[in-house]
PDB file of N, CA and C in Angstrom:
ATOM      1  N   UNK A   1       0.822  -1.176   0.000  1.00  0.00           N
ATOM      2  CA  UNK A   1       0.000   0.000   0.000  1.00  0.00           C
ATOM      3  C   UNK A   1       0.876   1.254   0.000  1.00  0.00           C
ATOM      4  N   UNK A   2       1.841   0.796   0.578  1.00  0.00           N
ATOM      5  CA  UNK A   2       2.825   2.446   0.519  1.00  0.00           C
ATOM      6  C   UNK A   2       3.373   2.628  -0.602  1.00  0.00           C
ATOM      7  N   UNK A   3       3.809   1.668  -1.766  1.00  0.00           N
ATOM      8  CA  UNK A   3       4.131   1.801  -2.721  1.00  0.00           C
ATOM      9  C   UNK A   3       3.311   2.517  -3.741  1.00  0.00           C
ATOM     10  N   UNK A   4       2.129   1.743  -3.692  1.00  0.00           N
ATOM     11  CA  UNK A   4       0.670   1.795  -4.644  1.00  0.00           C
ATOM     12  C   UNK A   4       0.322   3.436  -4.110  1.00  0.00           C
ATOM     13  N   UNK A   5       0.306   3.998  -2.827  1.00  0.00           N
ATOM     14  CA  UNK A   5       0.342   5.767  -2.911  1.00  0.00           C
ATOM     15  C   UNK A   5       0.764   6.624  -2.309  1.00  0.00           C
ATOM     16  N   UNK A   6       2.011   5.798  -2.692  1.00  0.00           N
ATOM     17  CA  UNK A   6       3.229   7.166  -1.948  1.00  0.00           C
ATOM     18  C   UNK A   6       3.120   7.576  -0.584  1.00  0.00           C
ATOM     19  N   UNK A   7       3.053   6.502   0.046  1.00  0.00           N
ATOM     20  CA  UNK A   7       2.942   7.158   1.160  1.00  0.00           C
ATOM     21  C   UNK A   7       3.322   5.876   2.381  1.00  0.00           C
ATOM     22  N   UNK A   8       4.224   6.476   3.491  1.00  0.00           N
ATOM     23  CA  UNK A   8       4.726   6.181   4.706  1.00  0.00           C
ATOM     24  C   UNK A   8       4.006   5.704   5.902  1.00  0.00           C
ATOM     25  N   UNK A   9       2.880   3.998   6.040  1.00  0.00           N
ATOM     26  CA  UNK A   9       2.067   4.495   6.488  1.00  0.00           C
ATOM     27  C   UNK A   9       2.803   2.806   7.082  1.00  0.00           C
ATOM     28  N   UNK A  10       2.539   3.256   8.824  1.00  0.00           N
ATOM     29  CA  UNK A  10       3.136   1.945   9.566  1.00  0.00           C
ATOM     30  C   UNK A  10       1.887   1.461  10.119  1.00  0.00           C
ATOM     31  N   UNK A  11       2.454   0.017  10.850  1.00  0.00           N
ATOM     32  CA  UNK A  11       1.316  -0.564  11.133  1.00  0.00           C
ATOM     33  C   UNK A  11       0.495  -0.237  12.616  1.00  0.00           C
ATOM     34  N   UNK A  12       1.606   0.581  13.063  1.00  0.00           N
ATOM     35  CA  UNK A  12       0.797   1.375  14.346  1.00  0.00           C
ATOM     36  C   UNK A  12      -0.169   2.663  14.020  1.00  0.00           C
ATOM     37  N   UNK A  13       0.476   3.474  13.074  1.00  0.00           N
ATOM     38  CA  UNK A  13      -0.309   4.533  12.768  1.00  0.00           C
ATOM     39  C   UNK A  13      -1.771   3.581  12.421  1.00  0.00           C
ATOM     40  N   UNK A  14      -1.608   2.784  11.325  1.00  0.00           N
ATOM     41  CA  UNK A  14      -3.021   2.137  10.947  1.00  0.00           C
ATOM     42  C   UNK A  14      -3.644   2.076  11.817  1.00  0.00           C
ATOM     43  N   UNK A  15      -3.537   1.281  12.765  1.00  0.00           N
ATOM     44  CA  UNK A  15      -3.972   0.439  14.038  1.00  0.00           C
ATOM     45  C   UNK A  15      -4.552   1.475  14.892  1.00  0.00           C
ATOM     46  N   UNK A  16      -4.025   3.033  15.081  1.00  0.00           N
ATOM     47  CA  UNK A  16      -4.746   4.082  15.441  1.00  0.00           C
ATOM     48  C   UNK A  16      -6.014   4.530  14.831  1.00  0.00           C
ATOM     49  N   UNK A  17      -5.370   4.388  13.600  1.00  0.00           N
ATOM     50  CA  UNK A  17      -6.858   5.130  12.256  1.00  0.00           C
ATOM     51  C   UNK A  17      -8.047   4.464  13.101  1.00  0.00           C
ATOM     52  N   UNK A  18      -7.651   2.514  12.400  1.00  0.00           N
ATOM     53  CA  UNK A  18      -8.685   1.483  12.610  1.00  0.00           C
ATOM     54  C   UNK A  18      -9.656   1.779  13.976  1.00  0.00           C
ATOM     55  N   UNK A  19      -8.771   2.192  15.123  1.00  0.00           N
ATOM     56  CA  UNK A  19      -9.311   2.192  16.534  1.00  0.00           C
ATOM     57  C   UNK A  19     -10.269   3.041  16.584  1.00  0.00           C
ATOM     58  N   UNK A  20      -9.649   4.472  15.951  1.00  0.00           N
ATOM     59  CA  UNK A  20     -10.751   5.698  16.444  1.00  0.00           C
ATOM     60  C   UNK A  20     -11.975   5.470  15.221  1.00  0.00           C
ATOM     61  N   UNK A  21     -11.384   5.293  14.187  1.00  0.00           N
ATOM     62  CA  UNK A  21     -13.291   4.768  13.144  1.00  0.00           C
ATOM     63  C   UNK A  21     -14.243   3.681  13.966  1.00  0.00           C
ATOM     64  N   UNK A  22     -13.548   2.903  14.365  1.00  0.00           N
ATOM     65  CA  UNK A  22     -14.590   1.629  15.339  1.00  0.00           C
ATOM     66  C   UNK A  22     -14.756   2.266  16.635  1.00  0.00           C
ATOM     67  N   UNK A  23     -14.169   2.782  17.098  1.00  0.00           N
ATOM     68  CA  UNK A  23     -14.752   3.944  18.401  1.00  0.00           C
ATOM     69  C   UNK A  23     -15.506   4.574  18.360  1.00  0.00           C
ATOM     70  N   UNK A  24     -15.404   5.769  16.575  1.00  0.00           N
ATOM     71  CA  UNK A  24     -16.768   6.482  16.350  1.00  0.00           C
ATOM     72  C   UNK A  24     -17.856   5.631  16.006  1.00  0.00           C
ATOM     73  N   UNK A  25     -17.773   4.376  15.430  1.00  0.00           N
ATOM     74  CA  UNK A  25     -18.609   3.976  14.811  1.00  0.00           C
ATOM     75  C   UNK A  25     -19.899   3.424  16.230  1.00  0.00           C
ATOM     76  N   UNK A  26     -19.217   2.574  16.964  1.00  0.00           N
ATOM     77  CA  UNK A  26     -19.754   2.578  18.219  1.00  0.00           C
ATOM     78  C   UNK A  26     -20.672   3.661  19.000  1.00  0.00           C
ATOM     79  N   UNK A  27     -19.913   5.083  19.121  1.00  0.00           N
ATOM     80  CA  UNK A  27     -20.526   5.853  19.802  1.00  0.00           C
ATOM     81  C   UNK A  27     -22.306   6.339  18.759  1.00  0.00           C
ATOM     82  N   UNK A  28     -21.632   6.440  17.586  1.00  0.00           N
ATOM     83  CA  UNK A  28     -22.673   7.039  16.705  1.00  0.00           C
ATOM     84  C   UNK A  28     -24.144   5.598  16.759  1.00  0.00           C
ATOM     85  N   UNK A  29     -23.590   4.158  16.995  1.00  0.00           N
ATOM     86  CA  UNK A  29     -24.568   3.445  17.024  1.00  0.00           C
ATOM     87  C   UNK A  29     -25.687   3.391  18.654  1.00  0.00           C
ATOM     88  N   UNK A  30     -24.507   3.858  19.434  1.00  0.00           N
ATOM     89  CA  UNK A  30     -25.119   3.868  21.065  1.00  0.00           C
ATOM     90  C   UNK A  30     -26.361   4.728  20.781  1.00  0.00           C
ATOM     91  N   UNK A  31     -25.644   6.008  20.327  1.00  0.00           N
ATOM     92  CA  UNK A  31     -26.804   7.277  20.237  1.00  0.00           C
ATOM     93  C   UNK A  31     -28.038   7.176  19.277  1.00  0.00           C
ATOM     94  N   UNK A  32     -27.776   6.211  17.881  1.00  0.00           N
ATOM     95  CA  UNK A  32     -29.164   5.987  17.228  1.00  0.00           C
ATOM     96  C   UNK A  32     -29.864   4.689  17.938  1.00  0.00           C
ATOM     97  N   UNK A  33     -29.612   4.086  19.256  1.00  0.00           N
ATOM     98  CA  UNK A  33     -30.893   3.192  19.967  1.00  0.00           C
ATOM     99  C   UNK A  33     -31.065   3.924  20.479  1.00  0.00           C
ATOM    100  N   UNK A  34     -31.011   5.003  21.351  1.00  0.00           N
ATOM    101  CA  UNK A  34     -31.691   6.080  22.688  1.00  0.00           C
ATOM    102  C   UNK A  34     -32.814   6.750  21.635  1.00  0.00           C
ATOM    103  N   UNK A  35     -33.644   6.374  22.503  1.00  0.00           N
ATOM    104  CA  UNK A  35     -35.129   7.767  21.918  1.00  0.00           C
ATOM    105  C   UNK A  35     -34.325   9.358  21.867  1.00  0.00           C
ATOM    106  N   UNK A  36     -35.063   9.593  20.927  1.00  0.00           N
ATOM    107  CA  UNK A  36     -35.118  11.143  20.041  1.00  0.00           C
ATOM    108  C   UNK A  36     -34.046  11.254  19.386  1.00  0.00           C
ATOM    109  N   UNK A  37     -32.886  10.347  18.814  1.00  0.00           N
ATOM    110  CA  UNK A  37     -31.988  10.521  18.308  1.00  0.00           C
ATOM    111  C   UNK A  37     -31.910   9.410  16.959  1.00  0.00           C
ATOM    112  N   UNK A  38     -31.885   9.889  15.945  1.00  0.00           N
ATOM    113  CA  UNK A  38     -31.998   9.575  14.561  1.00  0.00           C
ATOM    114  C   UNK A  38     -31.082   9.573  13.739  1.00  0.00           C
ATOM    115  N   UNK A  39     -30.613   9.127  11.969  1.00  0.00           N
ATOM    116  CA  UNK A  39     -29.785   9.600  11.647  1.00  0.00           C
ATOM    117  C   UNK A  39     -30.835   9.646  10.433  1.00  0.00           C
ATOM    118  N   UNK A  40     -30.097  11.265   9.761  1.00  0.00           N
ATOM    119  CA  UNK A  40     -30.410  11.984   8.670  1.00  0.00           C
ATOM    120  C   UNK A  40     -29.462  12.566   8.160  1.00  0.00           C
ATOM    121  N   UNK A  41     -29.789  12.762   6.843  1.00  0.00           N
ATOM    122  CA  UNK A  41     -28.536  13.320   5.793  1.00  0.00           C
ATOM    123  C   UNK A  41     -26.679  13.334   6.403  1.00  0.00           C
ATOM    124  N   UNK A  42     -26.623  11.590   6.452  1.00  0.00           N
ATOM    125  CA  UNK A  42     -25.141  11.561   7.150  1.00  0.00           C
ATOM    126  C   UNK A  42     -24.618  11.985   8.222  1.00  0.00           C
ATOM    127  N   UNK A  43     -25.616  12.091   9.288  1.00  0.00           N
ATOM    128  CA  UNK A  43     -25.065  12.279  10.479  1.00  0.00           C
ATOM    129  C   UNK A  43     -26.112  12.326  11.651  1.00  0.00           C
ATOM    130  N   UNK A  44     -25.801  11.709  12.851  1.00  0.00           N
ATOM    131  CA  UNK A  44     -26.827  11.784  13.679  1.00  0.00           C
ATOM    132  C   UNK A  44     -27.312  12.583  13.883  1.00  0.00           C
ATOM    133  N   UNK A  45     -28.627  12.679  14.519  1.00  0.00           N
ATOM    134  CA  UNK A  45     -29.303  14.378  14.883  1.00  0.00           C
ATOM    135  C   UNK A  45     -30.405  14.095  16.284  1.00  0.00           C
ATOM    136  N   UNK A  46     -30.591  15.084  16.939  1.00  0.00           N
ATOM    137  CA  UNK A  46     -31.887  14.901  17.819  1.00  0.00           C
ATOM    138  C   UNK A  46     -31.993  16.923  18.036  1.00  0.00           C
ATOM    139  N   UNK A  47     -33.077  16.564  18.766  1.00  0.00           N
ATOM    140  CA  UNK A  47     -33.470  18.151  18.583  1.00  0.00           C
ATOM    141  C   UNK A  47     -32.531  18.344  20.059  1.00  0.00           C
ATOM    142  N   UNK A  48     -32.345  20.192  19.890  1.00  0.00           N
ATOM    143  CA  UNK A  48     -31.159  20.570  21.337  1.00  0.00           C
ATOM    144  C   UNK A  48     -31.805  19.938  22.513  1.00  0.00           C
ATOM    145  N   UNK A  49     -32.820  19.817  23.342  1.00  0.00           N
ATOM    146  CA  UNK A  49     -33.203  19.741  24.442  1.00  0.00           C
ATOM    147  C   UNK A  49     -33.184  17.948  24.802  1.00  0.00           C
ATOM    148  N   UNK A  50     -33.262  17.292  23.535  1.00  0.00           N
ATOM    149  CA  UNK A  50     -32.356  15.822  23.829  1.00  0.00           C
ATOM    150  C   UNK A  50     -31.113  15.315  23.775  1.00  0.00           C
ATOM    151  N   UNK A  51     -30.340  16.775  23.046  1.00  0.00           N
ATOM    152  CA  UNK A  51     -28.602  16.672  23.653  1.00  0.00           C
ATOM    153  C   UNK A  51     -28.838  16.761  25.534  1.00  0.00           C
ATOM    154  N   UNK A  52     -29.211  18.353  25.373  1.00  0.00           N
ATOM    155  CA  UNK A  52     -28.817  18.347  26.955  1.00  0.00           C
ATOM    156  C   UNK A  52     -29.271  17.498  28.138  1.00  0.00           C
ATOM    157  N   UNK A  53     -30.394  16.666  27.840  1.00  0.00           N
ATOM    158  CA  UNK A  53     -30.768  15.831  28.641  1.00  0.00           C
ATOM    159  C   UNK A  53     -29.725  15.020  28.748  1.00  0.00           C
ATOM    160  N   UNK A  54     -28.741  14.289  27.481  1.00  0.00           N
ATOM    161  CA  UNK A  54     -28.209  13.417  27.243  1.00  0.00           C
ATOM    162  C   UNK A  54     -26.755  13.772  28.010  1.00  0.00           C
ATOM    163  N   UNK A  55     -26.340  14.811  27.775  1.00  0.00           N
ATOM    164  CA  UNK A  55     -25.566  15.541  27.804  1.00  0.00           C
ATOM    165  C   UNK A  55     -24.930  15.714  29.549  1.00  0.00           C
ATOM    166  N   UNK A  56     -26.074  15.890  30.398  1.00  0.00           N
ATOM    167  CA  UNK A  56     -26.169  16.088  31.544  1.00  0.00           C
ATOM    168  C   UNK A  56     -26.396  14.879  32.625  1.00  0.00           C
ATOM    169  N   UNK A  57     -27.246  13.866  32.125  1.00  0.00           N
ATOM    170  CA  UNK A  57     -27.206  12.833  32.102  1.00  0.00           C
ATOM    171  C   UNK A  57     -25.908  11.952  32.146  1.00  0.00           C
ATOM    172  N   UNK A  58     -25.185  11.740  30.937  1.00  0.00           N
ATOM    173  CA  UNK A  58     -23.945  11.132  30.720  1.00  0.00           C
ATOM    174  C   UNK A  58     -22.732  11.984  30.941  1.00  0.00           C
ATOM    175  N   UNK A  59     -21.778  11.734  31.855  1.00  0.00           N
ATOM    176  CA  UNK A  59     -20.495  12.965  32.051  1.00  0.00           C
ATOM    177  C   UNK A  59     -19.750  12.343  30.888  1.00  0.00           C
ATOM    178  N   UNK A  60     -19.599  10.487  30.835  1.00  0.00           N
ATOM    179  CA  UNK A  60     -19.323   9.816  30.082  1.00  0.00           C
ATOM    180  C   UNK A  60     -19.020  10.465  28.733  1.00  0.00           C
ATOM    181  N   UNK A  61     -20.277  10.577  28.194  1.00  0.00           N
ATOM    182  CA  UNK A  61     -20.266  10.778  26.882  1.00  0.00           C
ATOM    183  C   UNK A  61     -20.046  11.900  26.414  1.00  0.00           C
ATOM    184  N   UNK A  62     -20.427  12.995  27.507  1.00  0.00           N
ATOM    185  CA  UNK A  62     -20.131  14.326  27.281  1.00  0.00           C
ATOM    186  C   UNK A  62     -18.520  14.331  27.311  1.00  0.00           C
ATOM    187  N   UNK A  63     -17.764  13.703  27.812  1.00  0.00           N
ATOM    188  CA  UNK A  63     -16.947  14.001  27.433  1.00  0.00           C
ATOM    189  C   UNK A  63     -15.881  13.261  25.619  1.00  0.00           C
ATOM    190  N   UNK A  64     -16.840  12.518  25.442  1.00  0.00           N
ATOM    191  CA  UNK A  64     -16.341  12.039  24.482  1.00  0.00           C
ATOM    192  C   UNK A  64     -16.699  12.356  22.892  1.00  0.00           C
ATOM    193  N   UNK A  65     -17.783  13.435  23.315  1.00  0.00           N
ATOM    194  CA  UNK A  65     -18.828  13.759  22.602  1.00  0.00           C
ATOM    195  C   UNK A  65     -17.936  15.688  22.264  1.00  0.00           C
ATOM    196  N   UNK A  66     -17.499  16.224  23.390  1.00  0.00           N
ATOM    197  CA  UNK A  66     -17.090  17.531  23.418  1.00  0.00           C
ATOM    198  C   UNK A  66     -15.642  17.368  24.526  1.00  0.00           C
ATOM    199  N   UNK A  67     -15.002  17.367  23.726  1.00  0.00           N
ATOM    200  CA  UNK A  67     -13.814  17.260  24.204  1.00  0.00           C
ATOM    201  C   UNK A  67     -13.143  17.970  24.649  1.00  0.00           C
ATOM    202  N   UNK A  68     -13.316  19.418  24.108  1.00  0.00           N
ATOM    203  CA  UNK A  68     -12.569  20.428  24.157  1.00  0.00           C
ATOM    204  C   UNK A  68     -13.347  21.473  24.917  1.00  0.00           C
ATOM    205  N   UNK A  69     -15.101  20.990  24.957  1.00  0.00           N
ATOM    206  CA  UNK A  69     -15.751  22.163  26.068  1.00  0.00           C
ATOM    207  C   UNK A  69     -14.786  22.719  27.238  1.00  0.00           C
ATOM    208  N   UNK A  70     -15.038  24.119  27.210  1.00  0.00           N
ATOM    209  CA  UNK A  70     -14.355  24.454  28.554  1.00  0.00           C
ATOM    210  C   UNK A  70     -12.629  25.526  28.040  1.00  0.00           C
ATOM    211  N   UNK A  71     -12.563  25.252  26.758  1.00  0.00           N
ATOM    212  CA  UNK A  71     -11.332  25.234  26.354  1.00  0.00           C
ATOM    213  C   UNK A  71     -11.249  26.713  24.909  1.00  0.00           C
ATOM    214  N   UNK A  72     -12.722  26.607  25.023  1.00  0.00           N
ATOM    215  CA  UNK A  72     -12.763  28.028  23.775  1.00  0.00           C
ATOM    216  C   UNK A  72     -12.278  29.211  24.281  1.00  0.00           C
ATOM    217  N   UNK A  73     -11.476  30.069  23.553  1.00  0.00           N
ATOM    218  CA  UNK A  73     -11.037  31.414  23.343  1.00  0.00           C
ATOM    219  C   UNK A  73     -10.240  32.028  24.386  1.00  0.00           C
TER     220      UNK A  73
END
């Protein structure tokens, strides 16, 4: 594969890629079984007041969800 496009790619870096796509893929499936949360035009959605339930609810996810809250400007 590094030949075929130029490019420097080891089997740890992969093994990172692989991890965090099956990590998102996971989180994005948790959130379409919970009521009010759907997926439309490529990406999950629920209306604001079933984030923050969710949001407040889970410290968990909030943090995995907003990583950087706390951290703007």
């Amino acid at each position: 594969m590094n030949k075929q496009y130029g490019a420097n790619f080891d089997c740890g870096w992969l093994k990172d890629q692989f991890d965090h796509l099956r990590n998102t893929y996971i989180d994005i499936e948790s959130l379409r079984d919970l009521p009010g949360f759907d997926w439309r035009k490529k990406r999950i959605q629920a209306n604001p007041a079933t984030w923050k339930r969710l949001l407040q609810v889970s410290t968990f996810l909030s943090d995995r969800l907003l990583p950087d809250r706390g951290t703007c400007c």
